[in-house]
Every structure is written in C-alpha cells, then in structure tokens.
Protein backbone atom coordinates (compact mmCIF):
# COMPACT_ATOMS: atom_id res chain seq x y z
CA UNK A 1 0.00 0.00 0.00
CA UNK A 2 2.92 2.40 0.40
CA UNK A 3 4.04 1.92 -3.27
CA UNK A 4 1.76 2.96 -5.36
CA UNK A 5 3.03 1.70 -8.54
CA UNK A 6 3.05 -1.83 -7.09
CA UNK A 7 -0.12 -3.61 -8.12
CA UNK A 8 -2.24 -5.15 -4.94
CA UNK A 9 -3.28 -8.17 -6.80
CA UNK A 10 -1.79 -10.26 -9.13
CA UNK A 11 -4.59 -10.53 -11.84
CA UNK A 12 -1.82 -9.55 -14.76
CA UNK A 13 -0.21 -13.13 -13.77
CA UNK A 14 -3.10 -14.79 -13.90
CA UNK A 15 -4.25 -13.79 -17.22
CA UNK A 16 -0.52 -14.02 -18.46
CA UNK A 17 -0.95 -17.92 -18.42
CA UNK A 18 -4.32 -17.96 -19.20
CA UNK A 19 -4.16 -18.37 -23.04
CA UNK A 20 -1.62 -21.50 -22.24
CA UNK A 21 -4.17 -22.85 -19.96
CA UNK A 22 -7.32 -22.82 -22.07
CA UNK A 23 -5.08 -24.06 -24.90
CA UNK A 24 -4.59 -26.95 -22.99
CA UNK A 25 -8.16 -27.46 -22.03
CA UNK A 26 -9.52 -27.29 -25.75
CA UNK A 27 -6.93 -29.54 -27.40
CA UNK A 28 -6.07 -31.79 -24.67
CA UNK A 29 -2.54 -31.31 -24.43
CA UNK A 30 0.30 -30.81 -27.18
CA UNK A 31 1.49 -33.22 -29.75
CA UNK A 32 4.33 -32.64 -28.87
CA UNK A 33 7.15 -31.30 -26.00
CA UNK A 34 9.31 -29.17 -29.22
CA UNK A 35 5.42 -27.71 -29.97
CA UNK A 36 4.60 -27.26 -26.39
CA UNK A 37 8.31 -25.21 -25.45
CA UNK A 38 7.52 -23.03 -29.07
CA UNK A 39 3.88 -21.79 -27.58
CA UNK A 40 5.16 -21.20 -24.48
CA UNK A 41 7.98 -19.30 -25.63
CA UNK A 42 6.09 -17.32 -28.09
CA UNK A 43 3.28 -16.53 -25.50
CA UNK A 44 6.21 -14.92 -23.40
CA UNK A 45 7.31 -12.39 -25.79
CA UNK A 46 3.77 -11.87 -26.70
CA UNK A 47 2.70 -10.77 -22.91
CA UNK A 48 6.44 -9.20 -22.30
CA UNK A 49 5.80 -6.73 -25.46
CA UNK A 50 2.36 -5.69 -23.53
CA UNK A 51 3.67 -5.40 -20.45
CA UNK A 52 6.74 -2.96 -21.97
CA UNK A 53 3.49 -1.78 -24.45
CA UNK A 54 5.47 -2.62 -27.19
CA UNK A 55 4.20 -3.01 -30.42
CA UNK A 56 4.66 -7.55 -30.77
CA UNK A 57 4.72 -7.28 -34.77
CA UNK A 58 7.45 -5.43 -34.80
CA UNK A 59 9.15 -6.58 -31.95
CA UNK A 60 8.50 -9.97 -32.96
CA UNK A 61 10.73 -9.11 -36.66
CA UNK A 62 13.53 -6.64 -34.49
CA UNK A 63 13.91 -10.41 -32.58
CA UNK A 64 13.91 -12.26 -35.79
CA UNK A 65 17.33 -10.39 -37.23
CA UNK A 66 18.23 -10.30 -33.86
CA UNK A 67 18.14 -6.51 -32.88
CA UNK A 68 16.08 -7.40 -30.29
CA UNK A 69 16.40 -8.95 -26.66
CA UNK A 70 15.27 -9.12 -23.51
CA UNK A 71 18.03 -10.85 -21.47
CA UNK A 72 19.91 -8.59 -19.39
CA UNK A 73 17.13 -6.25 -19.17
C-alpha cells in the first residue's frame, strides 16, 4: 500500500498464463514437447511486449534479425 506503482493483486499473472491454460483445455494437451516449449515461448514475448506496451509485430521481426532482446534487461 505504500508503493503505489506496485499492483495489490496479481490478476496480470493470472491472465498471463491464461491463453496457455485454455489451450490446454480445448486440445487436450500438445502433440508434442518441441510444440509445447515453441507456444510457451512465443506466449512470453507476446505478454512481455504488452507489459513494456510494445508493439509484438514489430518486436517480434527486431527479434527475428536479432536486434532485439530481452536478457539482461
């Protein structure tokens, strides 16, 4: 309560891995674990870019030639 910017709940979390979780509840599970580590790697530059509110097309290509990353960050 002191820090302001500090959310009190963690409802951005939750909804992070949402999209993983009702993926996985409409299809079952993944065909297989290479397919499974791709969507969960994609769906963690997808939320990253809106957390940073950066544009995910474009990030998405600046990673891609490799001008973009977020290690070290």
């Amino acid at each position: 309560m002191t820090h302001p910017d500090i959310p009190f709940h963690n409802n951005a979390s939750e909804q992070a891995v949402r999209q993983a979780k009702v993926k996985k509840k409409v299809s079952g599970c993944f065909r297989s674990e290479r397919g499974a580590t791709r969507h969960a790697t994609l769906l963690s530059i997808i939320e990253t870019c809106k957390k940073r509110n950066m544009d995910i097309l474009d990030s998405l290509k600046l990673m891609m030639r490799g001008e973009l990353s977020f290690r070290g960050r």
